[in-house]
C-alpha atoms as a PDB file:
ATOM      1  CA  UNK A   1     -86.814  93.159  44.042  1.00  0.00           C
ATOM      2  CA  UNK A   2     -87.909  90.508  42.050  1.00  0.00           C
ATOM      3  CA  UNK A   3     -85.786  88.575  39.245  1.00  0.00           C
ATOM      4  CA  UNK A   4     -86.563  91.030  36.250  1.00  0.00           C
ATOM      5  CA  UNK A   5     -85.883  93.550  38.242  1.00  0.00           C
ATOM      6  CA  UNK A   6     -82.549  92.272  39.448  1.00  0.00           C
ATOM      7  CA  UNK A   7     -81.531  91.492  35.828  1.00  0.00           C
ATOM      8  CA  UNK A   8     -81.899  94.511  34.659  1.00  0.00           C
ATOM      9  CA  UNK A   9     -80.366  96.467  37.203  1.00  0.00           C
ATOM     10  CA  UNK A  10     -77.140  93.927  36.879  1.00  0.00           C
ATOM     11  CA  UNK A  11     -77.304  94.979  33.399  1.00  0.00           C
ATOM     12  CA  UNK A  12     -77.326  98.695  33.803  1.00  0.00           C
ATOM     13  CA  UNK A  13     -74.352  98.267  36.322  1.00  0.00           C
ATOM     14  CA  UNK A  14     -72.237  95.561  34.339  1.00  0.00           C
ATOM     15  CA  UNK A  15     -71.951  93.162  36.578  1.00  0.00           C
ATOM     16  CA  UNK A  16     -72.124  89.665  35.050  1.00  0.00           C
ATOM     17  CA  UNK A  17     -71.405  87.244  37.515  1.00  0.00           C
ATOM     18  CA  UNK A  18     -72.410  88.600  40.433  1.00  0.00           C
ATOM     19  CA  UNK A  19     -71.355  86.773  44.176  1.00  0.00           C
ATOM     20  CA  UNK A  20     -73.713  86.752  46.876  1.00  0.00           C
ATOM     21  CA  UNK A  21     -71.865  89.848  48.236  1.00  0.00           C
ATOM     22  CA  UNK A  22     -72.558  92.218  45.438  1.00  0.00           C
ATOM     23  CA  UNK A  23     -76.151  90.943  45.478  1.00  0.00           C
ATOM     24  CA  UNK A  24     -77.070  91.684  48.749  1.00  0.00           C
ATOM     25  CA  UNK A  25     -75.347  94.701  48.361  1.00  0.00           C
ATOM     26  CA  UNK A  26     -77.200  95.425  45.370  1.00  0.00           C
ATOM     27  CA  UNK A  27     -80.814  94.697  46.802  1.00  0.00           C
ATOM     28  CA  UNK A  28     -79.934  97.054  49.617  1.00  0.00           C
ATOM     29  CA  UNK A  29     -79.312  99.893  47.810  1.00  0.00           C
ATOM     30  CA  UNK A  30     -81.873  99.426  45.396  1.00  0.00           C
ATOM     31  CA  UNK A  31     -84.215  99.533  48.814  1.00  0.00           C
ATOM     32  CA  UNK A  32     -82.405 102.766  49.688  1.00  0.00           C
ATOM     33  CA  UNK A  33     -82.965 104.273  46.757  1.00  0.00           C
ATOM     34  CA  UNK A  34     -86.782 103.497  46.124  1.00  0.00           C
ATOM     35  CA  UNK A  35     -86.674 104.768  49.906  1.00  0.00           C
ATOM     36  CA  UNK A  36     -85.273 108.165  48.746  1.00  0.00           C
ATOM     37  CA  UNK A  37     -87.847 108.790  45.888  1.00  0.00           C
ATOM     38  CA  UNK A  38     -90.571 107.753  47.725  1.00  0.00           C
ATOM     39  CA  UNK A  39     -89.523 110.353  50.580  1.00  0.00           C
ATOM     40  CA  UNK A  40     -88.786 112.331  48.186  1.00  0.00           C
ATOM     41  CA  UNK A  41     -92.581 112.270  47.519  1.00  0.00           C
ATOM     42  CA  UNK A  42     -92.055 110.276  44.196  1.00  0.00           C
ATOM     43  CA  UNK A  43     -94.039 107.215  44.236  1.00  0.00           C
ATOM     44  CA  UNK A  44     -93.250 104.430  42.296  1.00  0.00           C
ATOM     45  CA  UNK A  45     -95.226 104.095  38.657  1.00  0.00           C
ATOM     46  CA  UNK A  46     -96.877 101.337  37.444  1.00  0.00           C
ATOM     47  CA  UNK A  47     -95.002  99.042  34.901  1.00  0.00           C
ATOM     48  CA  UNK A  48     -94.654  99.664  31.798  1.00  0.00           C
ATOM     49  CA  UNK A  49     -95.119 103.225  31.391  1.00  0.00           C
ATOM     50  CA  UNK A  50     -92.889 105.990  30.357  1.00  0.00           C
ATOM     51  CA  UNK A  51     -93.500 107.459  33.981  1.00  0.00           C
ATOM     52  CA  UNK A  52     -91.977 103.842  35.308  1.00  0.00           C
ATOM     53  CA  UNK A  53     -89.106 104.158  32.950  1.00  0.00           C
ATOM     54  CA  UNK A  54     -87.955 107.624  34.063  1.00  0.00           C
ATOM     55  CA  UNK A  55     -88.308 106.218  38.053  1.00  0.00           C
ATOM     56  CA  UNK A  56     -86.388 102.945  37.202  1.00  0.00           C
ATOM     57  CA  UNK A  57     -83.421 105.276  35.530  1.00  0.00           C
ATOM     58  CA  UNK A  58     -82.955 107.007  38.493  1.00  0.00           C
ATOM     59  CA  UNK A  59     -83.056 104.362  40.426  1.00  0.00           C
ATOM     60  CA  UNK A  60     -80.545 102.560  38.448  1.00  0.00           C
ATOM     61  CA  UNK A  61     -78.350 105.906  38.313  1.00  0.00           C
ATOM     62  CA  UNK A  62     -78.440 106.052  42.462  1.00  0.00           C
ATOM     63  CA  UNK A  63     -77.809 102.277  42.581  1.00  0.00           C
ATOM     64  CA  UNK A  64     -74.620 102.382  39.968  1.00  0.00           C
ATOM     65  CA  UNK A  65     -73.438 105.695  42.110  1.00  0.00           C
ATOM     66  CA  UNK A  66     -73.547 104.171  45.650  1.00  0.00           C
ATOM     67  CA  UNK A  67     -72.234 100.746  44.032  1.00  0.00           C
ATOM     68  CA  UNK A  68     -69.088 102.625  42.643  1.00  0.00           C
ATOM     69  CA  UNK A  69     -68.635 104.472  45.551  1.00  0.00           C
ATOM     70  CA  UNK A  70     -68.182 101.911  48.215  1.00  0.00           C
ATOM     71  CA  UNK A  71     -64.516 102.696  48.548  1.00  0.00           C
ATOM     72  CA  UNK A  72     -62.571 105.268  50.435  1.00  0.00           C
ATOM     73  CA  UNK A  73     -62.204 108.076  48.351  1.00  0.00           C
ATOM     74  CA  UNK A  74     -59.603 110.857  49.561  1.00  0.00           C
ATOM     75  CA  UNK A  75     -59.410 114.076  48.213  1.00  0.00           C
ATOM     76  CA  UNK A  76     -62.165 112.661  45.650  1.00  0.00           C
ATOM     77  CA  UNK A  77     -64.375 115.669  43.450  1.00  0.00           C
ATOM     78  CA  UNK A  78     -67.440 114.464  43.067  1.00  0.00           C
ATOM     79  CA  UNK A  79     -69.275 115.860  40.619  1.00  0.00           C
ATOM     80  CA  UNK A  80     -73.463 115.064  40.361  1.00  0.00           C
ATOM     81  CA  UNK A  81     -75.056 114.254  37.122  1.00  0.00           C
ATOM     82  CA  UNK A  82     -77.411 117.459  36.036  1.00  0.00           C
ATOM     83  CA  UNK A  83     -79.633 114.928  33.609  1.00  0.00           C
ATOM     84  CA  UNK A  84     -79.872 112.843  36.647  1.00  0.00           C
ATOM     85  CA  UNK A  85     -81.311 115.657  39.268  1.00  0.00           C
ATOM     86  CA  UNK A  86     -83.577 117.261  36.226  1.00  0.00           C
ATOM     87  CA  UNK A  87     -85.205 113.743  36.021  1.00  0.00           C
ATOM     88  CA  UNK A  88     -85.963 113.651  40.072  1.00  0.00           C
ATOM     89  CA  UNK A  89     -87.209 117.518  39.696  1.00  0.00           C
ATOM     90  CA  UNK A  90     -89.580 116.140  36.948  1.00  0.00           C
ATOM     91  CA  UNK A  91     -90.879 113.478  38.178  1.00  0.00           C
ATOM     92  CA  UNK A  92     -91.139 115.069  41.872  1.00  0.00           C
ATOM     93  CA  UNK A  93     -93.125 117.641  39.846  1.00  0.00           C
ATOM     94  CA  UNK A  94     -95.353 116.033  37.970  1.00  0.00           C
ATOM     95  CA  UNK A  95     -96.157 113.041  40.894  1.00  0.00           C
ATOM     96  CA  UNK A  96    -100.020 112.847  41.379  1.00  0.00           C
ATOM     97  CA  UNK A  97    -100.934 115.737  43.824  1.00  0.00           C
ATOM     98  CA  UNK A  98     -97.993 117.759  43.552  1.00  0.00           C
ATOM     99  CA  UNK A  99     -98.278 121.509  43.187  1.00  0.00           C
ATOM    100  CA  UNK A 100     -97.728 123.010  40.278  1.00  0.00           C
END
């Protein structure tokens, strides 16, 4: 992940200073979630397009989940963000070579 990158993902989160714990935290779940999408079949977009913006959301989205997650939770409802799993169907859908 390179420094742009970075900042704007610590901005999406909120995190303003962050130690080196929460950043290598951070850079490994931003690698597991640009793993999911791209086994997902969703490749990722080149930069500055609208395409890219959609795939860097949900990778901030996944990122910020598994960030404020890291705790134990017991007897914790989790509930998943429909705007978030419409934006994966859409951009698994329209992904170069997918069937229609």
């Amino acid at each position: 992940m390179d420094a742009d990158r970075l900042a704007a993902l610590l901005a999406y989160c909120r995190i303003e200073n962050p130690d080196g714990a929460d950043l290598m935290t951070l850079e490994g779940l931003y690698q597991a979630a640009v793993g999911y999408l791209t086994n997902a079949g969703i490749a990722e977009p080149p930069p500055d397009t609208p395409r890219r913006a959609q795939y860097d959301l949900c990778v901030n989205h996944m990122v910020l989940d598994a960030f404020d997650q890291r705790g134990a939770a017991e007897n914790a409802v989790i509930h998943e963000n429909p705007a978030f799993r419409r934006l994966i169907a859409q951009l698994k859908l329209t992904e170069a070579g997918a069937v229609s």
